[in-house]
Protein backbone atom coordinates (compact mmCIF):
# COMPACT_ATOMS: atom_id res chain seq x y z
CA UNK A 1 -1.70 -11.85 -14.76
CA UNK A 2 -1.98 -10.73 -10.74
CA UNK A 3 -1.71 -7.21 -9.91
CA UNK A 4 -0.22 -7.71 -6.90
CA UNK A 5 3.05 -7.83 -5.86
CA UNK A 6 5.03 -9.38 -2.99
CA UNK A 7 7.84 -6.99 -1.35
CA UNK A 8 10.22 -7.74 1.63
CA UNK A 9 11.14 -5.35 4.37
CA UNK A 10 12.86 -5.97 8.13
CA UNK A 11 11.75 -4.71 10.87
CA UNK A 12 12.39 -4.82 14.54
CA UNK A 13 10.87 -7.54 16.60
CA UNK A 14 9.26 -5.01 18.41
CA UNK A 15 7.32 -3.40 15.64
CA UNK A 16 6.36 -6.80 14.13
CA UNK A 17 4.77 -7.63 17.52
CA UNK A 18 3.02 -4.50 17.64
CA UNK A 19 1.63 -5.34 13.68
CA UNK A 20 0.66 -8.59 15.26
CA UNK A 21 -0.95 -7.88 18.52
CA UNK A 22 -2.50 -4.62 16.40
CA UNK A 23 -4.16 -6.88 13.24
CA UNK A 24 -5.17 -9.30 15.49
CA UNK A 25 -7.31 -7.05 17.49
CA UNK A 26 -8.94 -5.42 15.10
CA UNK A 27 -9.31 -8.33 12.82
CA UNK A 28 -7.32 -7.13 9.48
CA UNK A 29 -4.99 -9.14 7.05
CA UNK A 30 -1.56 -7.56 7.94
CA UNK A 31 -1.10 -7.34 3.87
CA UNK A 32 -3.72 -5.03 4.11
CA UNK A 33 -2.07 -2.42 7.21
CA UNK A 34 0.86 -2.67 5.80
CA UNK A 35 0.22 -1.55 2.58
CA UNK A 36 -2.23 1.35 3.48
CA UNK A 37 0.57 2.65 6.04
CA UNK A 38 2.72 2.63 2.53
CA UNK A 39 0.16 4.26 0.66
CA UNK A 40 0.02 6.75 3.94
CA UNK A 41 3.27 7.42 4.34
CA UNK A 42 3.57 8.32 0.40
CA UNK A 43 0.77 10.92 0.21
CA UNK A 44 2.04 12.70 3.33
CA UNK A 45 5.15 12.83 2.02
CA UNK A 46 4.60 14.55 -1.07
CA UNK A 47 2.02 16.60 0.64
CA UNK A 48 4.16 17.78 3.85
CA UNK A 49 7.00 20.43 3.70
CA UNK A 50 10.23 18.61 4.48
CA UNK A 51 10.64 20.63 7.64
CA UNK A 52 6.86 19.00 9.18
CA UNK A 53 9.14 15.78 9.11
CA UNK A 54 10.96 15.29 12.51
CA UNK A 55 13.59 12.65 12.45
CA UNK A 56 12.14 9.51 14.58
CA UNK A 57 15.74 9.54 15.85
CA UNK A 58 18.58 11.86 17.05
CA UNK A 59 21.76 11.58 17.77
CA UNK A 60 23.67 13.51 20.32
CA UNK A 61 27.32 13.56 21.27
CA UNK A 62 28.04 13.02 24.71
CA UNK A 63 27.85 16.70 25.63
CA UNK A 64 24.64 17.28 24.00
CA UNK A 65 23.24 14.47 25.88
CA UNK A 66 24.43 15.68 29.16
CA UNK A 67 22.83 19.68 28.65
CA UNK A 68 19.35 17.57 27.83
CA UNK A 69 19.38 15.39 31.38
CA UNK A 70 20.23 18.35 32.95
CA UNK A 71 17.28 20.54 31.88
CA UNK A 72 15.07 17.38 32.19
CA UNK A 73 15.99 17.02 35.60
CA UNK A 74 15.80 20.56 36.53
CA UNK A 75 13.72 22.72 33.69
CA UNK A 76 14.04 26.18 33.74
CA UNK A 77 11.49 28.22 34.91
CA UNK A 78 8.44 29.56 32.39
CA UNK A 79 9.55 32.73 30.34
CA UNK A 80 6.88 35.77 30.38
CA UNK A 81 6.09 35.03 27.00
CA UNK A 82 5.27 31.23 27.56
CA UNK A 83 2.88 32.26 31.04
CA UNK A 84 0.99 34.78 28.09
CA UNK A 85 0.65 32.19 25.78
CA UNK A 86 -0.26 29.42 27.58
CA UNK A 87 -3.20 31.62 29.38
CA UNK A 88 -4.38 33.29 26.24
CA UNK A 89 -8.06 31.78 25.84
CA UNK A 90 -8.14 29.58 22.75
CA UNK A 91 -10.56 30.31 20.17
């Protein structure tokens, strides 16, 4: 008896071209990427507090949205305490 296992997932025809273009050029079975990201992905979640986990998407109501453009477009100026920190010599 095998001990593997075949499992289905979709995915957006942009990240299957990126698992294409990126097994291609470095000359791996996608099987293989594709399961270690799995086996990734598993360990760091059971290893990382929930809050190290930023959601890969947010969603804003239309206000929200319009308060980010605007301090895109035209950031505030550095705070005292962000000038301090990033001058402080790293060590």
């Amino acid at each position: 008896m095998s001990d593997q296992s075949q499992i289905s997932a979709t995915v957006s025809a942009a990240t299957k071209e990126k698992l294409d273009r990126f097994t291609e050029s470095h000359g791996l079975k996608k099987n293989y990427v594709v399961e270690q990201a799995l086996l990734y992905f598993m360990e760091a979640r059971k290893e990382l507090p929930e809050e190290a986990l930023v959601p890969t998407r947010l969603v804003l109501d239309d206000t929200a949205f319009e308060r980010v453009v605007a301090l895109l477009e035209r950031p505030p100026s550095p705070t005292a305490a962000l000038r301090e920190l990033m001058s402080a010599e790293r060590g």
